[in-house]
PDB file of N, CA and C in Angstrom:
ATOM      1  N   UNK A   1      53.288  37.167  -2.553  1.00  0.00           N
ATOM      2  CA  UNK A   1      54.474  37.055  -1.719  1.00  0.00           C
ATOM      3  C   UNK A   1      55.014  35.621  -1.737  1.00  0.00           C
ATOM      4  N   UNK A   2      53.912  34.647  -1.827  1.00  0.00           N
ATOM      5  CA  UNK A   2      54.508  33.336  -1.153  1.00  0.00           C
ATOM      6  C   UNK A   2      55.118  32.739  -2.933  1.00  0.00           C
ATOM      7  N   UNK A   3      54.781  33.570  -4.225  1.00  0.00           N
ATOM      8  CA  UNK A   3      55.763  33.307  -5.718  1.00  0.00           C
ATOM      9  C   UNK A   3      56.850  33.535  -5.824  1.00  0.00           C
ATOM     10  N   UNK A   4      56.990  34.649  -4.849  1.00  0.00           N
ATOM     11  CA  UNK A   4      58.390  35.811  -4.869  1.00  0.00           C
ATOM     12  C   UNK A   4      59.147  34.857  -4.134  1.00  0.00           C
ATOM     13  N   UNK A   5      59.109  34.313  -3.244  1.00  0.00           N
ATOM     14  CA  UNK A   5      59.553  33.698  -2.107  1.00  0.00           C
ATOM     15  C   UNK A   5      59.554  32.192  -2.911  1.00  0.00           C
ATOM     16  N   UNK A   6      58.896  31.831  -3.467  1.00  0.00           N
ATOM     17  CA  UNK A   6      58.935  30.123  -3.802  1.00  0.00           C
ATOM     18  C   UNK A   6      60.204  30.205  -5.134  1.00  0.00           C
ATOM     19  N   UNK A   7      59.634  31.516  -5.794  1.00  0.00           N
ATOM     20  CA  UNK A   7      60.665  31.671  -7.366  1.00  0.00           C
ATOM     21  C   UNK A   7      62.743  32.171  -6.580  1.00  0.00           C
ATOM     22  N   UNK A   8      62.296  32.546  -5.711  1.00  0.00           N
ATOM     23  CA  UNK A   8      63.854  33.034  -5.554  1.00  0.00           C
ATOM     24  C   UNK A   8      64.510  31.958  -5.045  1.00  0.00           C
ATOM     25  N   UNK A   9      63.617  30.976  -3.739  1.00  0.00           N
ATOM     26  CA  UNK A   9      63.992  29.829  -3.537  1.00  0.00           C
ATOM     27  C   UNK A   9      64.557  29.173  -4.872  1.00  0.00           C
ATOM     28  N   UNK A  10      64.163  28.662  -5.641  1.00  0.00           N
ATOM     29  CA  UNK A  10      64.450  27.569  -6.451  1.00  0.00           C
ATOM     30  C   UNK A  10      65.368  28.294  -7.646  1.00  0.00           C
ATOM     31  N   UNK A  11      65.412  30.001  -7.796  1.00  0.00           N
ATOM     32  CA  UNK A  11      66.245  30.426  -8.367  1.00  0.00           C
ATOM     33  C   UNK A  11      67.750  30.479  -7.772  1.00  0.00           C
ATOM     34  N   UNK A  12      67.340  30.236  -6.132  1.00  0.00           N
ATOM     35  CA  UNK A  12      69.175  29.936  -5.592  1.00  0.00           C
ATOM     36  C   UNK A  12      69.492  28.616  -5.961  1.00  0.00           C
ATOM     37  N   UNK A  13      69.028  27.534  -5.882  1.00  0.00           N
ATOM     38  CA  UNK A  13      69.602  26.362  -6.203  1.00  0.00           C
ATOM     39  C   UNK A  13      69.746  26.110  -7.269  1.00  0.00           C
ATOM     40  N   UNK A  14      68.828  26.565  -8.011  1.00  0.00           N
ATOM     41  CA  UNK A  14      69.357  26.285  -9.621  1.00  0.00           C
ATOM     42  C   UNK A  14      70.388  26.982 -10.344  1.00  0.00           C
ATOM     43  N   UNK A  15      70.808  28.249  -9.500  1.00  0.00           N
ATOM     44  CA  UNK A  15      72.006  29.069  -9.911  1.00  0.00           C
ATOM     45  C   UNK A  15      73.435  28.504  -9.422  1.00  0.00           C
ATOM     46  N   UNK A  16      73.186  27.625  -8.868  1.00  0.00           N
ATOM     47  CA  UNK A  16      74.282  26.884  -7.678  1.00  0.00           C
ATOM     48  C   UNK A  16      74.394  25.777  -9.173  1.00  0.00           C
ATOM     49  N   UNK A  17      73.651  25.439  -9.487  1.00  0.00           N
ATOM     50  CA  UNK A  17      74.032  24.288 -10.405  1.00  0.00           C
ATOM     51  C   UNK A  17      74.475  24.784 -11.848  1.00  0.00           C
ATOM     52  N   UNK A  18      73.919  25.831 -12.118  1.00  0.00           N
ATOM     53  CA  UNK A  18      74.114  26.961 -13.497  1.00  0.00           C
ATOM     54  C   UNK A  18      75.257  27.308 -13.589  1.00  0.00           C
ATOM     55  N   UNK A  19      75.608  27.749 -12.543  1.00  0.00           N
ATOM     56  CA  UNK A  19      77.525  28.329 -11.984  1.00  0.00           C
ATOM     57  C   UNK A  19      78.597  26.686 -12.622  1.00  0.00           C
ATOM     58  N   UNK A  20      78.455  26.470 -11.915  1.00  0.00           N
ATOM     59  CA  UNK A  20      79.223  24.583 -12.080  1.00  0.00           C
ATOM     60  C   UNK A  20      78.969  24.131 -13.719  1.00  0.00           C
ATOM     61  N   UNK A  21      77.622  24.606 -14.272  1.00  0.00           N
ATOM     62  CA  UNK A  21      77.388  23.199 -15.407  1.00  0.00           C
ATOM     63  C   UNK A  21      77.745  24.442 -16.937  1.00  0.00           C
ATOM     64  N   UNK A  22      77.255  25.538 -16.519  1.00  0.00           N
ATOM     65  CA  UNK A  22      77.076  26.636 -17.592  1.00  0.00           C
ATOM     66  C   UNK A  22      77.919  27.618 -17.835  1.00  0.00           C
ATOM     67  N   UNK A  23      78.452  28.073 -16.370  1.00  0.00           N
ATOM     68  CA  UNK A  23      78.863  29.887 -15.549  1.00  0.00           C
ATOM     69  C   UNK A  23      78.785  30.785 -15.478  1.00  0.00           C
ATOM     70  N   UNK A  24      78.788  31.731 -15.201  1.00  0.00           N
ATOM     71  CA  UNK A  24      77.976  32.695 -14.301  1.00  0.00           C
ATOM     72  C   UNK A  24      76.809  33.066 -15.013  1.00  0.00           C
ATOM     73  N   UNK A  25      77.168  33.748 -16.635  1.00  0.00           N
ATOM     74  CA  UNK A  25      75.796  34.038 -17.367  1.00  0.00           C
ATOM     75  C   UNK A  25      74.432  33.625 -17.542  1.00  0.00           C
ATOM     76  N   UNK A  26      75.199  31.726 -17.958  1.00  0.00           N
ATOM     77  CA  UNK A  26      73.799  31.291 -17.706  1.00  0.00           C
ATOM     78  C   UNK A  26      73.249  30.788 -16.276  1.00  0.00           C
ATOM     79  N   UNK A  27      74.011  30.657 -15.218  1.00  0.00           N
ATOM     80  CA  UNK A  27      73.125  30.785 -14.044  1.00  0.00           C
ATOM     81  C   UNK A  27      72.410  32.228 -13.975  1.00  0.00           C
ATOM     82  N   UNK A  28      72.780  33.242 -14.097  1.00  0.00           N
ATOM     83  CA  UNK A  28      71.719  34.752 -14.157  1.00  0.00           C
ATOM     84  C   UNK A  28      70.783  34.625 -15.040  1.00  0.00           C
ATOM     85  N   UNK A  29      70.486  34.030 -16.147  1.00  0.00           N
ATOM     86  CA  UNK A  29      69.820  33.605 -16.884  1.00  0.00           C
ATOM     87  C   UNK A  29      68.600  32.511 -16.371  1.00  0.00           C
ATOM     88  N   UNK A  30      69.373  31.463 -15.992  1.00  0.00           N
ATOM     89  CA  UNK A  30      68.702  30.674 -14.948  1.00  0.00           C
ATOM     90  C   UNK A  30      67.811  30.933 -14.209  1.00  0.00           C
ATOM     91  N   UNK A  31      68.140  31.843 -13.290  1.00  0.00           N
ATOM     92  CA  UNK A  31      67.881  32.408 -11.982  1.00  0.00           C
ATOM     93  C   UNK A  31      66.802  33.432 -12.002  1.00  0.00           C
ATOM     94  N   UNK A  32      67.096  34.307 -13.109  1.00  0.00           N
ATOM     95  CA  UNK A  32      66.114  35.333 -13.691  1.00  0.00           C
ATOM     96  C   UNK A  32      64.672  34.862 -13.799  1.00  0.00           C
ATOM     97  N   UNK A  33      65.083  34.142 -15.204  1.00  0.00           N
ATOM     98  CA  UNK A  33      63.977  33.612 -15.508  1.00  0.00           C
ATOM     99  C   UNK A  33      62.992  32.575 -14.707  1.00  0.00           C
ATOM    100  N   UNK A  34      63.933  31.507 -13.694  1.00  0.00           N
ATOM    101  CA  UNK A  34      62.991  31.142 -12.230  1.00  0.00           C
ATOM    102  C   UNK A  34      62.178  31.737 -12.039  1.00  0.00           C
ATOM    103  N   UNK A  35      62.881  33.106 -11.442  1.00  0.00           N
ATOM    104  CA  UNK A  35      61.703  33.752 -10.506  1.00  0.00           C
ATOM    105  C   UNK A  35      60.719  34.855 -11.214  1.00  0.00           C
ATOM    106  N   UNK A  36      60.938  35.032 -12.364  1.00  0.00           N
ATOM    107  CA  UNK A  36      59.695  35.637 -13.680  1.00  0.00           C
ATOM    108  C   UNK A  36      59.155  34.524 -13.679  1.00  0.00           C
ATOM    109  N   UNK A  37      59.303  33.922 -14.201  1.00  0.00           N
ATOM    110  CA  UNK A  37      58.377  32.459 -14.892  1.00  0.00           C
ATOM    111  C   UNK A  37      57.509  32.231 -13.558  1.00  0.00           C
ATOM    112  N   UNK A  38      57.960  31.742 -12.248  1.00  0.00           N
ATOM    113  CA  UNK A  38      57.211  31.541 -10.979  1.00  0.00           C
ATOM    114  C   UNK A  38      55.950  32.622 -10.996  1.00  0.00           C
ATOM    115  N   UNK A  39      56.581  33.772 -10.801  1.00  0.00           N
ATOM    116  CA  UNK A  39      55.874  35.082 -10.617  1.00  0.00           C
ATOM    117  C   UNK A  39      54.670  35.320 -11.324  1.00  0.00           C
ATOM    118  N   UNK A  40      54.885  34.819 -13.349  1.00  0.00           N
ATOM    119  CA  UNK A  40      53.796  35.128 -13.609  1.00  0.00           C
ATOM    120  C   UNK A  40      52.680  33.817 -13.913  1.00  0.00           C
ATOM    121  N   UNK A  41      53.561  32.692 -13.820  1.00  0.00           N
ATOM    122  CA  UNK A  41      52.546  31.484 -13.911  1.00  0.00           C
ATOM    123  C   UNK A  41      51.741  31.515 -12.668  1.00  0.00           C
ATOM    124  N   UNK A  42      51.620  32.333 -11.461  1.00  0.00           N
ATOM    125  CA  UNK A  42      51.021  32.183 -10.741  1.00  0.00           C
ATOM    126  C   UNK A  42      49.966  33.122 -10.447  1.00  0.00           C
ATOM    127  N   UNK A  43      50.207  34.104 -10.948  1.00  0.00           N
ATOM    128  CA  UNK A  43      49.831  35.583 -11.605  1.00  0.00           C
ATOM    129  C   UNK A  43      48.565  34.740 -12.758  1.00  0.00           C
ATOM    130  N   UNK A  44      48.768  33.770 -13.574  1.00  0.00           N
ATOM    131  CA  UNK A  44      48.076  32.998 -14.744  1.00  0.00           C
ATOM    132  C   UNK A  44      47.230  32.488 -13.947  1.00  0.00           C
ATOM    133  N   UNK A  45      47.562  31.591 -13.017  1.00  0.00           N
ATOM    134  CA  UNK A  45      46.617  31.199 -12.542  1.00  0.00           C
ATOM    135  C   UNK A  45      45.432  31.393 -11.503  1.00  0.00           C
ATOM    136  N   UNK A  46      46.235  32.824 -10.961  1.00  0.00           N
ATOM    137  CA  UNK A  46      45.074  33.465 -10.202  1.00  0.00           C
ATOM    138  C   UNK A  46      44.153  34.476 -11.027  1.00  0.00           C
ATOM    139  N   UNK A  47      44.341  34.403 -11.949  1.00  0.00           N
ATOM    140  CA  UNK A  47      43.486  35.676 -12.786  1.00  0.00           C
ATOM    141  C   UNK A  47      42.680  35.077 -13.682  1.00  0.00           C
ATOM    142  N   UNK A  48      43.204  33.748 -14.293  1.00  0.00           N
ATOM    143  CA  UNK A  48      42.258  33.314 -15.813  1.00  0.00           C
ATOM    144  C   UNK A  48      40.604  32.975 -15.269  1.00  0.00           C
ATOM    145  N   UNK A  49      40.360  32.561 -13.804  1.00  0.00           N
ATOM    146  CA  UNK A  49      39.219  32.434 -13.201  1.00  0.00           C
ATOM    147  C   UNK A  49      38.266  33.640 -13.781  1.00  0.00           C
ATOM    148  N   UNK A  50      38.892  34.877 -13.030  1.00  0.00           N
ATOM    149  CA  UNK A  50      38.297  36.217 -13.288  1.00  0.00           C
ATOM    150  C   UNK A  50      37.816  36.763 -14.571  1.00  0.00           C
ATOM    151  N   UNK A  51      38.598  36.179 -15.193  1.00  0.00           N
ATOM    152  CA  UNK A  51      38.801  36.843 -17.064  1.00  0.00           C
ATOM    153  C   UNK A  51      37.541  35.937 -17.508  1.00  0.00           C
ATOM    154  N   UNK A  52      37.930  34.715 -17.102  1.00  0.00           N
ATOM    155  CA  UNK A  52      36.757  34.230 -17.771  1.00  0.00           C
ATOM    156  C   UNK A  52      35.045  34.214 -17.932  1.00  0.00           C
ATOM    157  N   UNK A  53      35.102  34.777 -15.886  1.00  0.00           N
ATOM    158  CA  UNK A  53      33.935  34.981 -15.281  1.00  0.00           C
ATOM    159  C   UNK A  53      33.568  36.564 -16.181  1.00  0.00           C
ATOM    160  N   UNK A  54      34.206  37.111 -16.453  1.00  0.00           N
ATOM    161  CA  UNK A  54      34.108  38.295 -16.888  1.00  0.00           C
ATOM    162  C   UNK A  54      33.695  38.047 -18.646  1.00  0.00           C
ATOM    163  N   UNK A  55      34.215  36.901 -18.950  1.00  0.00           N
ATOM    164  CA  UNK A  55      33.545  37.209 -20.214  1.00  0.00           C
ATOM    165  C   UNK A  55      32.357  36.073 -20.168  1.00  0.00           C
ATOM    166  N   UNK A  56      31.719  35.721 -19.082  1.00  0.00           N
ATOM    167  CA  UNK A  56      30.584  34.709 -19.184  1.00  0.00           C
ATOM    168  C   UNK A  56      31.053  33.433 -18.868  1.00  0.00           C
ATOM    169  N   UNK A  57      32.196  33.315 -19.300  1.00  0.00           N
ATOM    170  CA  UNK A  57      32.210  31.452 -19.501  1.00  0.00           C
ATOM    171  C   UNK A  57      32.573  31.193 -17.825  1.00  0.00           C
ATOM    172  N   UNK A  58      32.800  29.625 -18.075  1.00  0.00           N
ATOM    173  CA  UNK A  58      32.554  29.134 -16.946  1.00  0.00           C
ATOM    174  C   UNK A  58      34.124  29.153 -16.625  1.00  0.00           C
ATOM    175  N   UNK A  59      34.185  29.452 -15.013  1.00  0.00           N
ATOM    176  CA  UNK A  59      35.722  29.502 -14.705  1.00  0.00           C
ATOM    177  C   UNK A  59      36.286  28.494 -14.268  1.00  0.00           C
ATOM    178  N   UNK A  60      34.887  27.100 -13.955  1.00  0.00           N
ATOM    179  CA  UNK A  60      35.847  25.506 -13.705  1.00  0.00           C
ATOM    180  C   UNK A  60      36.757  25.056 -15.310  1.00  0.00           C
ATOM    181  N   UNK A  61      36.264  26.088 -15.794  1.00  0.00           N
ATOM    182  CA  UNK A  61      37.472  25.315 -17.246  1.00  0.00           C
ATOM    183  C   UNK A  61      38.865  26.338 -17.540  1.00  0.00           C
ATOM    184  N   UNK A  62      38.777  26.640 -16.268  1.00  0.00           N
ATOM    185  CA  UNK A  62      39.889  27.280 -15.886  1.00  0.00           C
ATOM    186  C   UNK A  62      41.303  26.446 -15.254  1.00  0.00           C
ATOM    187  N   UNK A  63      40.952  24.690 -15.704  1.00  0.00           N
ATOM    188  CA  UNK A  63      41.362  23.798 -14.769  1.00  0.00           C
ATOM    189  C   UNK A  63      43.070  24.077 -15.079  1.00  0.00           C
ATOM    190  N   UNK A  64      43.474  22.899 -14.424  1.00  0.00           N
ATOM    191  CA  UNK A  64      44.887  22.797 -14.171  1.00  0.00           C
ATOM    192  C   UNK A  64      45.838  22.718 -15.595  1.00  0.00           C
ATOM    193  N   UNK A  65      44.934  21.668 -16.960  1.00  0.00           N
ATOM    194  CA  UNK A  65      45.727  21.887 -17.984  1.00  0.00           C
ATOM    195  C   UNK A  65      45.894  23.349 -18.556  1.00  0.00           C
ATOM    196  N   UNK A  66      44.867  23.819 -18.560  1.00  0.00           N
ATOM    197  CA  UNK A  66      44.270  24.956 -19.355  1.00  0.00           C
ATOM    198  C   UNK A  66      45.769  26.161 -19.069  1.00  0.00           C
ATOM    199  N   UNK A  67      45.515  26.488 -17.344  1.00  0.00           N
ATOM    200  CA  UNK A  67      46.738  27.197 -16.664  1.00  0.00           C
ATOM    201  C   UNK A  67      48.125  26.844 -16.904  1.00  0.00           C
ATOM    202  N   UNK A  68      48.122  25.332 -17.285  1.00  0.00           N
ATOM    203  CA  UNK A  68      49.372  25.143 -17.074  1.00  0.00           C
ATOM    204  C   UNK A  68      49.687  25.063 -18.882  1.00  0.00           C
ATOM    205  N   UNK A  69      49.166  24.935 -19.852  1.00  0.00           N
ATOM    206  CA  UNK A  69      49.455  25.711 -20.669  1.00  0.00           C
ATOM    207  C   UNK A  69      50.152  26.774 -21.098  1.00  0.00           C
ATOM    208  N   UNK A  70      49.204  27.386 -20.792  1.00  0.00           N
ATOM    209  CA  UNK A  70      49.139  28.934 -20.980  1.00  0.00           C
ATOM    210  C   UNK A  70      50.708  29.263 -20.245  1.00  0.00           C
ATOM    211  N   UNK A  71      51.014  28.911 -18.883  1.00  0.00           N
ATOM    212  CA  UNK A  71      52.204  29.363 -18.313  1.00  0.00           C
ATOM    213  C   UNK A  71      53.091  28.817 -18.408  1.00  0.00           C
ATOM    214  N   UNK A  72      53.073  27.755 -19.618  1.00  0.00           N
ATOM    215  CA  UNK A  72      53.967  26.833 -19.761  1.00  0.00           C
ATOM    216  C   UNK A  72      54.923  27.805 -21.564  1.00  0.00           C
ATOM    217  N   UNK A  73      53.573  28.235 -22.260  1.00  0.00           N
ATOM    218  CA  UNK A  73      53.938  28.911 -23.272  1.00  0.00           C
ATOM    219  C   UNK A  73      54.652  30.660 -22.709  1.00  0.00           C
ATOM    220  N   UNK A  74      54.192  30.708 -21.944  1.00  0.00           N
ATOM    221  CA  UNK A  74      54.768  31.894 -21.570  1.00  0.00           C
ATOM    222  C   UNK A  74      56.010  32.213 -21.196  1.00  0.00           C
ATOM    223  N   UNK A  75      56.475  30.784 -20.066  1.00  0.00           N
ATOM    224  CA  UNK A  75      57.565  30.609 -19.815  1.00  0.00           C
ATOM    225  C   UNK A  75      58.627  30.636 -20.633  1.00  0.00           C
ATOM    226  N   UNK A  76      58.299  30.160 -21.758  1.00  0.00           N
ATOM    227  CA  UNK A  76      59.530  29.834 -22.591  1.00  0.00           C
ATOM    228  C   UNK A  76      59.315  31.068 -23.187  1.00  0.00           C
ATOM    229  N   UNK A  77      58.487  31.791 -23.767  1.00  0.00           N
ATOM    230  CA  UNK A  77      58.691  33.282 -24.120  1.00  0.00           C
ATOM    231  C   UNK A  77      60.031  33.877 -22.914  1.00  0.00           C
ATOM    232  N   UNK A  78      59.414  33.973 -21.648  1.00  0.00           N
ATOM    233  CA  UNK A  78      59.882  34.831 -20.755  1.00  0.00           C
ATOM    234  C   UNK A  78      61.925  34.154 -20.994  1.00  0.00           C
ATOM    235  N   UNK A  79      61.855  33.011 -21.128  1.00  0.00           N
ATOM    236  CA  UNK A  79      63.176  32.272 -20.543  1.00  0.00           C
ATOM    237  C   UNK A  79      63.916  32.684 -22.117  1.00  0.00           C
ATOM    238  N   UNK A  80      63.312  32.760 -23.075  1.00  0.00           N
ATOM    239  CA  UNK A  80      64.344  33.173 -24.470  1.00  0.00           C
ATOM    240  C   UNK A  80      64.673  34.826 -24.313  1.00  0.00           C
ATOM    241  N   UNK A  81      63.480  35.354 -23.608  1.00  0.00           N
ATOM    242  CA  UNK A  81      63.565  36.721 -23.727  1.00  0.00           C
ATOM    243  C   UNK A  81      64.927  37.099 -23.269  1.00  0.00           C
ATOM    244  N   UNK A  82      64.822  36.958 -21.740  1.00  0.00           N
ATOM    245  CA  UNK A  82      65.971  36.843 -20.744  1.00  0.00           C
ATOM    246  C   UNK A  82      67.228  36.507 -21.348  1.00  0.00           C
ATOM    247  N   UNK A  83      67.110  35.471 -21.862  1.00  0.00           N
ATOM    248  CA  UNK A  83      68.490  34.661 -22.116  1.00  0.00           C
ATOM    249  C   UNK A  83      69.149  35.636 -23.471  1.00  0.00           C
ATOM    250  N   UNK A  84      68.195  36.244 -24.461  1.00  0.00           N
ATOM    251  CA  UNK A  84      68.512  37.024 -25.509  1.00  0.00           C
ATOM    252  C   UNK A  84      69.089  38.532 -24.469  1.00  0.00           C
ATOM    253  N   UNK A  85      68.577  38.912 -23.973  1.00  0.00           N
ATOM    254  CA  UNK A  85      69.161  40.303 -23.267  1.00  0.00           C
ATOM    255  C   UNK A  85      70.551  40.392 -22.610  1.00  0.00           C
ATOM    256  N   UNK A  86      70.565  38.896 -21.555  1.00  0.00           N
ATOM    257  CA  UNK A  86      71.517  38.750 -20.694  1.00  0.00           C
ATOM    258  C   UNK A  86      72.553  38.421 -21.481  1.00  0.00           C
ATOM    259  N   UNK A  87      72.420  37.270 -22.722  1.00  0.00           N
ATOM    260  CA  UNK A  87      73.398  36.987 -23.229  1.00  0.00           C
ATOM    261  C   UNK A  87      74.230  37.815 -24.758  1.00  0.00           C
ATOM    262  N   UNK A  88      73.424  39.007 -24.594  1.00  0.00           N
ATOM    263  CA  UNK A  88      73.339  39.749 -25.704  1.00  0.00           C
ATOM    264  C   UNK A  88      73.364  39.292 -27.314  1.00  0.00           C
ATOM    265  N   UNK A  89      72.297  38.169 -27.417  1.00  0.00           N
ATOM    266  CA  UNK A  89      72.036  37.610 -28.755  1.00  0.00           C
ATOM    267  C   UNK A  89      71.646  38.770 -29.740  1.00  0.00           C
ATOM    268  N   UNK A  90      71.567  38.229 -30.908  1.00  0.00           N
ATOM    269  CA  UNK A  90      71.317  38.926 -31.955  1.00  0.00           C
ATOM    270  C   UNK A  90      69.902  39.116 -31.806  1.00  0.00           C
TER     271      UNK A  90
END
């Protein structure tokens, strides 16, 4: 609840600036992808603990780079995805 709520936050203000610098498309674009990207980098980081405990290894190397990696590569998956649909790329 408190991703849903942190990603929509920062997806209104950044759509406020998307509108003005981009318009309308890419603020929905913007905005979208905020609150996906929030949603599942946090989703990343509550689970890689588990996964790991599950396959043996140790879950302190579950640290902050490791997560923020991982949801850092994802993000930009999630933010081209979006931006290819919304903006109807090839």
């Amino acid at each position: 609840m408190v991703a849903i709520l942190l990603g929509l936050s920062m997806a209104a203000a950044i759509a406020v600036i998307g509108v003005f610098r981009g318009g309308r498309d890419i603020a929905i674009v913007i905005a979208l992808s905020m609150v996906v990207i929030v949603i599942v980098g946090s989703m990343i980081g509550m689970l890689l603990p588990f996964i790991l405990s599950r396959f043996r290894m140790d879950p302190a190397t579950a640290s902050t780079p490791l997560v923020t990696s991982i949801a850092d590569a994802t993000g930009v998956l999630i933010y081209f995805s979006i931006a290819k649909a919304v903006l109807s790329l090839p």
